[in-house]
PDB file of N, CA and C in Angstrom:
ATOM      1  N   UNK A   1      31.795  -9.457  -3.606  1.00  0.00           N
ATOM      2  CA  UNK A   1      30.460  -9.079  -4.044  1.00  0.00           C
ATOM      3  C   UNK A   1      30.494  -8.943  -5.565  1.00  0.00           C
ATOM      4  N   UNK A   2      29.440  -9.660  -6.192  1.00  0.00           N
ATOM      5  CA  UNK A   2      29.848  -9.206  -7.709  1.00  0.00           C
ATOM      6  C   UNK A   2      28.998  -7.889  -8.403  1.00  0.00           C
ATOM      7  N   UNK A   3      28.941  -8.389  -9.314  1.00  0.00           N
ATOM      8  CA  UNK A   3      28.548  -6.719 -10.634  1.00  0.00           C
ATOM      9  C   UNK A   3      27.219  -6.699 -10.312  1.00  0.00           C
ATOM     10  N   UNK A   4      26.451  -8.193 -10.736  1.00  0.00           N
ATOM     11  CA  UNK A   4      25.112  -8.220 -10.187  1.00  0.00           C
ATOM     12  C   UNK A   4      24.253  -7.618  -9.232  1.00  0.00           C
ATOM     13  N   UNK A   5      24.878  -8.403  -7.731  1.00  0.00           N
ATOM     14  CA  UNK A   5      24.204  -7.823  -6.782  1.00  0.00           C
ATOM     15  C   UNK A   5      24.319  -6.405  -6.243  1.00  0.00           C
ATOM     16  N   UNK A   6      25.710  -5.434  -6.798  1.00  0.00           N
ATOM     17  CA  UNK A   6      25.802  -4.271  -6.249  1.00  0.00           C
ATOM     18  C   UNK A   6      24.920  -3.455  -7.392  1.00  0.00           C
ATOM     19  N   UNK A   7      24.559  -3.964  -8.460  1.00  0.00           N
ATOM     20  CA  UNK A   7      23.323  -3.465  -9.272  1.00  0.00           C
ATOM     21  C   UNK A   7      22.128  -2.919  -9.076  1.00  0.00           C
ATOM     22  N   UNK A   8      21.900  -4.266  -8.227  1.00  0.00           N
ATOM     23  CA  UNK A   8      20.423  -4.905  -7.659  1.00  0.00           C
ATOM     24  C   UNK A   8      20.477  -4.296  -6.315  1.00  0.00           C
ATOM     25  N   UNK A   9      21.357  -4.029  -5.626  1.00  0.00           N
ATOM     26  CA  UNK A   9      21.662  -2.529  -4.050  1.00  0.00           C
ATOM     27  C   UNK A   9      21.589  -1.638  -4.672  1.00  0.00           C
ATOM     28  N   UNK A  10      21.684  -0.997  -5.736  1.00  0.00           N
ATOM     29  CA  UNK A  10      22.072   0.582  -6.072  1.00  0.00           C
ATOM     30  C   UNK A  10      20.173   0.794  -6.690  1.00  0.00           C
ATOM     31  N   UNK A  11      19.825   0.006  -7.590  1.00  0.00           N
ATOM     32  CA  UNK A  11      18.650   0.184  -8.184  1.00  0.00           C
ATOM     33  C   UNK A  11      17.629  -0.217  -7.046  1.00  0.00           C
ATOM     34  N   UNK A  12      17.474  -0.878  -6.294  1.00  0.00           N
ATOM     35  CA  UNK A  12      16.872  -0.812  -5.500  1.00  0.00           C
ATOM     36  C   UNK A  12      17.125   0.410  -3.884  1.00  0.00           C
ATOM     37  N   UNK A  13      17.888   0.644  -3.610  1.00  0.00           N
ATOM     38  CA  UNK A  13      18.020   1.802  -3.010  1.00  0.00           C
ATOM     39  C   UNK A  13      17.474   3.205  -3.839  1.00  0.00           C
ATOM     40  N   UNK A  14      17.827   3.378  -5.311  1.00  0.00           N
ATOM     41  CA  UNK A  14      17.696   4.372  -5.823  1.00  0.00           C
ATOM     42  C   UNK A  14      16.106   4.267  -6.063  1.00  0.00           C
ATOM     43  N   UNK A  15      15.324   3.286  -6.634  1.00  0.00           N
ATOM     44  CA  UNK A  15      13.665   3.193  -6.173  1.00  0.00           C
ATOM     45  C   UNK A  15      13.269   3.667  -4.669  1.00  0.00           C
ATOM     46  N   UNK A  16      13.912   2.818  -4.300  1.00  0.00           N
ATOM     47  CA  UNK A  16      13.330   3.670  -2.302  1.00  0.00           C
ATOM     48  C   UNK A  16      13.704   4.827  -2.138  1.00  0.00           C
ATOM     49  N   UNK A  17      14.635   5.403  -2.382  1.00  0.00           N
ATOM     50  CA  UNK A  17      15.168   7.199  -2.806  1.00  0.00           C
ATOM     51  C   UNK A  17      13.741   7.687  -3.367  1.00  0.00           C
ATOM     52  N   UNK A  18      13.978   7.619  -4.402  1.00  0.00           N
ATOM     53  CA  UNK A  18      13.056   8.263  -5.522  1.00  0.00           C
ATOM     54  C   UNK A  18      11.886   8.044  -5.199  1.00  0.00           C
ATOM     55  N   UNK A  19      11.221   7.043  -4.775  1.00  0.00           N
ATOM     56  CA  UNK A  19       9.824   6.905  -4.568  1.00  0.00           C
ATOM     57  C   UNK A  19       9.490   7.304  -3.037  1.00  0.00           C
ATOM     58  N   UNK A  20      10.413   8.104  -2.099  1.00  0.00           N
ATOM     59  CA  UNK A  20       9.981   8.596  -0.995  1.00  0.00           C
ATOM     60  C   UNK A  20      10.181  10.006  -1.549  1.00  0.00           C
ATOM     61  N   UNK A  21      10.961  10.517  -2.256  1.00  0.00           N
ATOM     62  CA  UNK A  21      10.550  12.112  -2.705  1.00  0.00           C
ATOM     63  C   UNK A  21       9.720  12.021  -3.459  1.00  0.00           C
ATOM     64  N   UNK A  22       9.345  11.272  -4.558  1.00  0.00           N
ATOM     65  CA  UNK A  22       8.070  11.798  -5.216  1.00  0.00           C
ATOM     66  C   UNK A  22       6.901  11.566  -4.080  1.00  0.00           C
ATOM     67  N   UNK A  23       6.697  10.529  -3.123  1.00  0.00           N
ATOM     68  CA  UNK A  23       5.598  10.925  -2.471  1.00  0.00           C
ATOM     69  C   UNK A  23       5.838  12.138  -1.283  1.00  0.00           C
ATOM     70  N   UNK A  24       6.751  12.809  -1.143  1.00  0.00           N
ATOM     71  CA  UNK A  24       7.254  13.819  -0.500  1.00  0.00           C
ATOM     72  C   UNK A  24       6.408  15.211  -1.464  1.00  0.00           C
ATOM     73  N   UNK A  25       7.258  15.248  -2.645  1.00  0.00           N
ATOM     74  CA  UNK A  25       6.515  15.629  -3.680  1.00  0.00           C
ATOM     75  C   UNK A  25       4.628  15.964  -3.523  1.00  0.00           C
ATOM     76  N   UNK A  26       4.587  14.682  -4.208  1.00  0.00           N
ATOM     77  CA  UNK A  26       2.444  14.818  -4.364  1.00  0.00           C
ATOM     78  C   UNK A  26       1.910  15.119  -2.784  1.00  0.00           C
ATOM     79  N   UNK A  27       2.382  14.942  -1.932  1.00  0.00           N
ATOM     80  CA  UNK A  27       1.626  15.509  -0.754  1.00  0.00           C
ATOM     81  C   UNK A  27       1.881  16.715  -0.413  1.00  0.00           C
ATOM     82  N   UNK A  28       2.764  17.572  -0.659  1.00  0.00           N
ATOM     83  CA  UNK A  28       2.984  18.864  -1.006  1.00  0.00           C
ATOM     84  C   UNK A  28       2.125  19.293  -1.912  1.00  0.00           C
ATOM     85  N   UNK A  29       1.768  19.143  -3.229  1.00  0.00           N
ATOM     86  CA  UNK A  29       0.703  19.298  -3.770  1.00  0.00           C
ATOM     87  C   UNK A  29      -0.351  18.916  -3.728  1.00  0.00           C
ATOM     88  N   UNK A  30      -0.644  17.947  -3.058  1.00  0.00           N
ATOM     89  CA  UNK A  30      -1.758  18.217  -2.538  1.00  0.00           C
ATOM     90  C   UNK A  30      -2.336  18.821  -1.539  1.00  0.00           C
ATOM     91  N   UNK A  31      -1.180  19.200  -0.472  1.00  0.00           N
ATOM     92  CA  UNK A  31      -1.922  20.552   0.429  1.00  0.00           C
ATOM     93  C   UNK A  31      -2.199  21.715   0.001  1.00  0.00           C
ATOM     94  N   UNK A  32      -1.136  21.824  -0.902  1.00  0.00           N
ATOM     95  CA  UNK A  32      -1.431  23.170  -1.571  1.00  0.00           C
ATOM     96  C   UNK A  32      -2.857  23.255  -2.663  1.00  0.00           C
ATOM     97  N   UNK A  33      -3.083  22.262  -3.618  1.00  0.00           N
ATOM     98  CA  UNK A  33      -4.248  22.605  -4.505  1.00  0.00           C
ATOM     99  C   UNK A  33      -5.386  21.600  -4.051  1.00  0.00           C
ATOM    100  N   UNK A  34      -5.165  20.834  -2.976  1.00  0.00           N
ATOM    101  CA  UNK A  34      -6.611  20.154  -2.754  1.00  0.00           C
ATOM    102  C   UNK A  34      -7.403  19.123  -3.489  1.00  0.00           C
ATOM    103  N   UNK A  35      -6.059  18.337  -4.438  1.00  0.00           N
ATOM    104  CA  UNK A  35      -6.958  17.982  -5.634  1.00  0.00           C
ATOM    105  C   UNK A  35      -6.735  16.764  -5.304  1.00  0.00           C
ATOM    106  N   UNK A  36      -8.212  15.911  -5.230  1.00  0.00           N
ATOM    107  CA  UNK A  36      -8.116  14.075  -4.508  1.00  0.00           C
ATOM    108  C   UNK A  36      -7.338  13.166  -5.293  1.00  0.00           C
ATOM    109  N   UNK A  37      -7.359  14.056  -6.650  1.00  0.00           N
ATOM    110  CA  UNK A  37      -5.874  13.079  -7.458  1.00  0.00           C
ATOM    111  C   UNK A  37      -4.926  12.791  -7.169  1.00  0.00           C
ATOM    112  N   UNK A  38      -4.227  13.691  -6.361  1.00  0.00           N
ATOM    113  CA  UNK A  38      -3.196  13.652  -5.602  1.00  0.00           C
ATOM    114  C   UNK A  38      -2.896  12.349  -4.672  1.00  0.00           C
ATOM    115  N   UNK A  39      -3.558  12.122  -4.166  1.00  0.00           N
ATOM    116  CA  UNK A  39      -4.223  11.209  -2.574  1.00  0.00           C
ATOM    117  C   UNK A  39      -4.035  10.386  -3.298  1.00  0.00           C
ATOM    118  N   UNK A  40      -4.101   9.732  -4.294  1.00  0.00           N
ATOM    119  CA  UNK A  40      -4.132   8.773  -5.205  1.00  0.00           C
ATOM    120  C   UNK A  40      -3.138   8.435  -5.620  1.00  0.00           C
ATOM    121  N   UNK A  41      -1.893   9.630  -5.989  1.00  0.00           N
ATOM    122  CA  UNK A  41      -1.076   9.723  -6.300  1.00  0.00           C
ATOM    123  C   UNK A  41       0.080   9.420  -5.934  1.00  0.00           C
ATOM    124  N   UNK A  42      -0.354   9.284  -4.218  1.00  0.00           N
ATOM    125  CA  UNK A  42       0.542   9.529  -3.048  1.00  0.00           C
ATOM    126  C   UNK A  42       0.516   8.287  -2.565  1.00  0.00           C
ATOM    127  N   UNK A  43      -0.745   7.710  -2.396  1.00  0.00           N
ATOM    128  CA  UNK A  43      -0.771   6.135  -2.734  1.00  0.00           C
ATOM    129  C   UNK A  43       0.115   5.480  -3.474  1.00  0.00           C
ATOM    130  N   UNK A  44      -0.007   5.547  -4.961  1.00  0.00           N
ATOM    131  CA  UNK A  44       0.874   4.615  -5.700  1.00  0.00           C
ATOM    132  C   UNK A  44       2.161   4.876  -4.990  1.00  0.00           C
ATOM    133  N   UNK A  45       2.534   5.949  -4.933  1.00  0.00           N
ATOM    134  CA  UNK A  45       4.003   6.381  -4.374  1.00  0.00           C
ATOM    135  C   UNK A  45       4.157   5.457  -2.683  1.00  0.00           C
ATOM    136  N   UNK A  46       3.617   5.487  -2.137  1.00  0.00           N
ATOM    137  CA  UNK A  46       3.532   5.237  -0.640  1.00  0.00           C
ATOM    138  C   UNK A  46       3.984   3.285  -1.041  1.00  0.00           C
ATOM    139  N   UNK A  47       2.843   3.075  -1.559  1.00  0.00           N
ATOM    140  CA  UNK A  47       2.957   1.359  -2.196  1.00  0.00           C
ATOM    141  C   UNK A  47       4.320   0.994  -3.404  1.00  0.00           C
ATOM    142  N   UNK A  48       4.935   1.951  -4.087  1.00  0.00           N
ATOM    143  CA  UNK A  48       6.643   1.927  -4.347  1.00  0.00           C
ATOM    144  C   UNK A  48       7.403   2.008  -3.426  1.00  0.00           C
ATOM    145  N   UNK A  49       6.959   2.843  -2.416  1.00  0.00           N
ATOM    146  CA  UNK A  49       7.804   2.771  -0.722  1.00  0.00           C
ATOM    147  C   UNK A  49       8.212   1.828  -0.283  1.00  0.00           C
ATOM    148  N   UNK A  50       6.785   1.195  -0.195  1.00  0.00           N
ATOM    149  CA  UNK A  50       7.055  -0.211   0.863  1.00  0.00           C
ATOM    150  C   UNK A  50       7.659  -1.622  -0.240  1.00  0.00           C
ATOM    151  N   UNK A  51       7.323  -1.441  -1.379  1.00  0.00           N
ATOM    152  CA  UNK A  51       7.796  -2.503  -2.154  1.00  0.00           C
ATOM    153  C   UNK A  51       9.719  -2.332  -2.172  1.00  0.00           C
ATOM    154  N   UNK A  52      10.005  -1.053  -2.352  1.00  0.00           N
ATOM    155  CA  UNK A  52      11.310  -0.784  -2.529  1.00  0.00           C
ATOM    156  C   UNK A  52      11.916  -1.115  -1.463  1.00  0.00           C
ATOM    157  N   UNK A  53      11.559  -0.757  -0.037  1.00  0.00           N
ATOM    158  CA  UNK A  53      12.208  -1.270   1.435  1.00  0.00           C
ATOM    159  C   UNK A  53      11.509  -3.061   1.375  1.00  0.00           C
ATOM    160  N   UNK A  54      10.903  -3.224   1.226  1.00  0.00           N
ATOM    161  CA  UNK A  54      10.887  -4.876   0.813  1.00  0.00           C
ATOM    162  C   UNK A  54      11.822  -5.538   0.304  1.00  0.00           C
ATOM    163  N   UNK A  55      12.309  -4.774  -0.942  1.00  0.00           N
ATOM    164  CA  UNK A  55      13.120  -5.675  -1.602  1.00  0.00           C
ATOM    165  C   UNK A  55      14.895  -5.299  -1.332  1.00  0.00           C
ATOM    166  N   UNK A  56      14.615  -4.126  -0.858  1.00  0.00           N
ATOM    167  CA  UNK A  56      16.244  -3.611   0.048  1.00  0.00           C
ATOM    168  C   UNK A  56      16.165  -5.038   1.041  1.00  0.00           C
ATOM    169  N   UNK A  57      15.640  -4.882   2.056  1.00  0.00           N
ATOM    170  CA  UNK A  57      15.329  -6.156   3.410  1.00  0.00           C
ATOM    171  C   UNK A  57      15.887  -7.306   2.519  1.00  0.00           C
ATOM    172  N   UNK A  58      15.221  -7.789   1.779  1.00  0.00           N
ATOM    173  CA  UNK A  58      15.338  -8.974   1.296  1.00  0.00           C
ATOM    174  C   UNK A  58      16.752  -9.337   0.794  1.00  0.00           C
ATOM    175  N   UNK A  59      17.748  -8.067  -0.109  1.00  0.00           N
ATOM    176  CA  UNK A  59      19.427  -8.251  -0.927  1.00  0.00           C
ATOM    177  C   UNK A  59      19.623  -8.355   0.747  1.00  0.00           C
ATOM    178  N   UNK A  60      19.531  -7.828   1.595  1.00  0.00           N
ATOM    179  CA  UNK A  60      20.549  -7.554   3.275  1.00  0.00           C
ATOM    180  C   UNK A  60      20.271  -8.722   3.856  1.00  0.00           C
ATOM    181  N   UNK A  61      18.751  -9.536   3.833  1.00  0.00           N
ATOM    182  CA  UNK A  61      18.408 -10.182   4.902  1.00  0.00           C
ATOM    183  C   UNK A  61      17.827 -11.487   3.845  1.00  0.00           C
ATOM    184  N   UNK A  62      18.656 -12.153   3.071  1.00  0.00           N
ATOM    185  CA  UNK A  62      18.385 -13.216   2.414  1.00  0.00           C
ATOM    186  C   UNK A  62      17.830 -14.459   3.057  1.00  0.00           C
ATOM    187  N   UNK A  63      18.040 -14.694   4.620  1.00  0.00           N
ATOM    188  CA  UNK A  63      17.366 -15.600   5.241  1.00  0.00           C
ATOM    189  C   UNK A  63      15.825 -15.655   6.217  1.00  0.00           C
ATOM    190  N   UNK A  64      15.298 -14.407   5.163  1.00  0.00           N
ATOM    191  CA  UNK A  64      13.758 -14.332   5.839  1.00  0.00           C
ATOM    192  C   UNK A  64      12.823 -14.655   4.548  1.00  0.00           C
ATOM    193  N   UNK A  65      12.553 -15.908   4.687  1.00  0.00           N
ATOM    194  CA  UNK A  65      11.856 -16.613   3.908  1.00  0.00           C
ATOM    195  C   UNK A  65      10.412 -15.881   3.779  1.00  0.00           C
ATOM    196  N   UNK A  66       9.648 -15.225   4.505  1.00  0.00           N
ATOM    197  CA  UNK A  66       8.850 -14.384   3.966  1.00  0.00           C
ATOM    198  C   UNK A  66       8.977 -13.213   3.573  1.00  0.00           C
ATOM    199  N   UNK A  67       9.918 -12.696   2.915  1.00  0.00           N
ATOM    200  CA  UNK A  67      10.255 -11.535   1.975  1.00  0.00           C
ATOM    201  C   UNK A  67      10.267 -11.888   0.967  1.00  0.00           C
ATOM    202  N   UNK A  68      10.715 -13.152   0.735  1.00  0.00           N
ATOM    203  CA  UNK A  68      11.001 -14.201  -0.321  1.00  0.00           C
ATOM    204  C   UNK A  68       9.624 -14.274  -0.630  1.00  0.00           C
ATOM    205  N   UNK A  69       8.945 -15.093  -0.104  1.00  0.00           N
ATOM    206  CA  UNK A  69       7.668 -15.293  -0.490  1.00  0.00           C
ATOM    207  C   UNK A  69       6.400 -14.027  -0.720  1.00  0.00           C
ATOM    208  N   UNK A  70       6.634 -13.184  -0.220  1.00  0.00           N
ATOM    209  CA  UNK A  70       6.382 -11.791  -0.710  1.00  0.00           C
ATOM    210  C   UNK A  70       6.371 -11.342  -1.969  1.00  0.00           C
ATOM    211  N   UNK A  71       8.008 -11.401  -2.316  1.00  0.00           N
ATOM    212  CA  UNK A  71       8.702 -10.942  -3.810  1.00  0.00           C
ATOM    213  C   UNK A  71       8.267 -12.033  -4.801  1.00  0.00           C
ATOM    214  N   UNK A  72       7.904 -12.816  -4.570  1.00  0.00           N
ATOM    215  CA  UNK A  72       7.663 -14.158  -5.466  1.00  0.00           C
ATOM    216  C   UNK A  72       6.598 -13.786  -6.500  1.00  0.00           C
ATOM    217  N   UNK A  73       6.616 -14.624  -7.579  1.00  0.00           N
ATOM    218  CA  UNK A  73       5.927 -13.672  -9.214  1.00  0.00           C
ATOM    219  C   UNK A  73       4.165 -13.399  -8.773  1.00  0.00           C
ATOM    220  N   UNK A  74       3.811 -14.150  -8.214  1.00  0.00           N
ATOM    221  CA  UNK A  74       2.385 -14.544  -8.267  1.00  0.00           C
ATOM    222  C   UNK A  74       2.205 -13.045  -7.034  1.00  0.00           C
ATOM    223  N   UNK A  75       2.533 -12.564  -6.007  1.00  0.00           N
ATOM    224  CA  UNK A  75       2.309 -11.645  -4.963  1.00  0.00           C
ATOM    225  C   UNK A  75       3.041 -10.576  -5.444  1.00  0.00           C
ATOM    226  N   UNK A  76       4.451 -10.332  -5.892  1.00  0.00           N
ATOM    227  CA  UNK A  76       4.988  -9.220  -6.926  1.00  0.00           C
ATOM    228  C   UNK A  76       4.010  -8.858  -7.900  1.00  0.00           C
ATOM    229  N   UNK A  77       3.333  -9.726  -8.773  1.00  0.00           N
ATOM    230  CA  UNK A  77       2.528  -8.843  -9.933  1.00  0.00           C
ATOM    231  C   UNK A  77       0.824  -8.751  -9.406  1.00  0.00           C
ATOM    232  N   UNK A  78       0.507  -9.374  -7.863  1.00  0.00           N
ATOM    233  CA  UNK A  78      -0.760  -8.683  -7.232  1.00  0.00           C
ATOM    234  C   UNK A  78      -0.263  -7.404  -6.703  1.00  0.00           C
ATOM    235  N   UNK A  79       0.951  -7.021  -6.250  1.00  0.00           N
ATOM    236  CA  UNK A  79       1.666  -5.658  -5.976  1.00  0.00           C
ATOM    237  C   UNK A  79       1.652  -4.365  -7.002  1.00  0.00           C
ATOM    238  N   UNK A  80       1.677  -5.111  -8.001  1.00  0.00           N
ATOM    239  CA  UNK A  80       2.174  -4.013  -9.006  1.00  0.00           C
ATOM    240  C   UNK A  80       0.597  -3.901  -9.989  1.00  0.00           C
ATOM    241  N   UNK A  81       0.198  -4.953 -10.163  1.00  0.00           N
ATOM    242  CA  UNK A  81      -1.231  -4.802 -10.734  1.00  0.00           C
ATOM    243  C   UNK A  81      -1.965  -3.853  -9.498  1.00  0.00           C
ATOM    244  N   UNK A  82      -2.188  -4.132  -8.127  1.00  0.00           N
ATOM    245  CA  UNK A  82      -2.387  -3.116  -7.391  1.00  0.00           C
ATOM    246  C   UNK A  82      -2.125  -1.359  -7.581  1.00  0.00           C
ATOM    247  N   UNK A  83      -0.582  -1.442  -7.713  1.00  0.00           N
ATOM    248  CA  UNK A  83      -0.047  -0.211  -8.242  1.00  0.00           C
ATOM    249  C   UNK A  83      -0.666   0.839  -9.696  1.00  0.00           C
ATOM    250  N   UNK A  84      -0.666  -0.261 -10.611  1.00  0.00           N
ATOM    251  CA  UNK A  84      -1.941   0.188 -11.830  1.00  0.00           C
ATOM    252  C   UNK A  84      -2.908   0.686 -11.744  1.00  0.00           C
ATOM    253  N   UNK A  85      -3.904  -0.376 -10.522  1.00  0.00           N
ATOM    254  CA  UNK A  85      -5.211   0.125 -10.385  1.00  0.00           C
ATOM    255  C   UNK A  85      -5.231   1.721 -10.120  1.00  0.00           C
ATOM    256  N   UNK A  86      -4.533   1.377  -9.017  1.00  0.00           N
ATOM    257  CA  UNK A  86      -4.455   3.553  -8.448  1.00  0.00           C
ATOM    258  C   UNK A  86      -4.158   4.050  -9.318  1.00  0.00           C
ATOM    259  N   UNK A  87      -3.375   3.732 -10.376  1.00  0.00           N
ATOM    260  CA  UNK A  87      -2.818   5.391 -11.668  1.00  0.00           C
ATOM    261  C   UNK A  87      -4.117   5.190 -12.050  1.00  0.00           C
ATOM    262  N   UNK A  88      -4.739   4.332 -12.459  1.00  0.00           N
ATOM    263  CA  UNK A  88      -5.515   4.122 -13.162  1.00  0.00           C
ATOM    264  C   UNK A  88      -6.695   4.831 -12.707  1.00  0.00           C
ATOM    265  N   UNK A  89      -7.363   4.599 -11.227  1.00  0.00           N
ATOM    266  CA  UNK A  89      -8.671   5.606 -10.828  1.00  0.00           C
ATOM    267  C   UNK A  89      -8.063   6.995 -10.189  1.00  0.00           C
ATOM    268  N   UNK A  90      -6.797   6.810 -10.559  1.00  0.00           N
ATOM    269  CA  UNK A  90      -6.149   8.598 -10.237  1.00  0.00           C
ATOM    270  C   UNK A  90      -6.888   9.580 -11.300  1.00  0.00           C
ATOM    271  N   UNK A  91      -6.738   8.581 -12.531  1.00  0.00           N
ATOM    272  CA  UNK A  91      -6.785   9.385 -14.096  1.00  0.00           C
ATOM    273  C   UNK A  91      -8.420   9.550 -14.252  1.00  0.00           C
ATOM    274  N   UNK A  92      -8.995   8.614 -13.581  1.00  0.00           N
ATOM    275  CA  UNK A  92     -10.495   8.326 -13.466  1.00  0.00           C
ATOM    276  C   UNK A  92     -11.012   9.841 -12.460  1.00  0.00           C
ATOM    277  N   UNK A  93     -10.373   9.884 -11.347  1.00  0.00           N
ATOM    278  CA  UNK A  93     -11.242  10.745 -10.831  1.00  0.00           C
ATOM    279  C   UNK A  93     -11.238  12.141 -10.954  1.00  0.00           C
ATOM    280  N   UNK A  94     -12.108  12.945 -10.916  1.00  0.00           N
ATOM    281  CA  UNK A  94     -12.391  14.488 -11.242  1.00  0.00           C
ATOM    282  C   UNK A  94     -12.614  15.179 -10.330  1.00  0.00           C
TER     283      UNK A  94
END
């Protein structure tokens, strides 16, 4: 296995880590203060979830051509431009 791919396992595991406690995180606060920012918040987090176990699947399971086509630039940056929008009407709403 080289330097690369145990890189690309560690940083991608450590995104799916991290982005299931922070949405662990904002939904805790949001039971507690009620604030719809949150919900929003928990979103973006929820949508780092599934992108991060996407791209785990994909280093383990290199022969599922639609993970591939998933991760690919044109559906990766409708993912992440997605991801924007929500910070974005997070900061928007009051």
């Amino acid at each position: 296995m080289e330097i690369g791919s145990i890189a690309s396992i560690i940083l991608s595991a450590g995104i799916t880590i991290f982005s299931l406690g922070l949405l662990f995180v904002s939904l805790l606060s949001y039971k507690r203060y009620k604030n719809p920012k949150l919900l929003f918040i928990s979103l973006v987090f929820v949508v780092f979830l599934i992108k991060g176990v996407l791209l785990s699947l994909r280093l383990f399971f290199s022969e599922l051509s639609v993970l591939d086509m998933f991760l690919s630039g044109l559906l990766s940056g409708a993912f992440d431009f997605f991801i924007l929008a929500l910070l974005f009407f997070a900061t928007l709403k009051r």
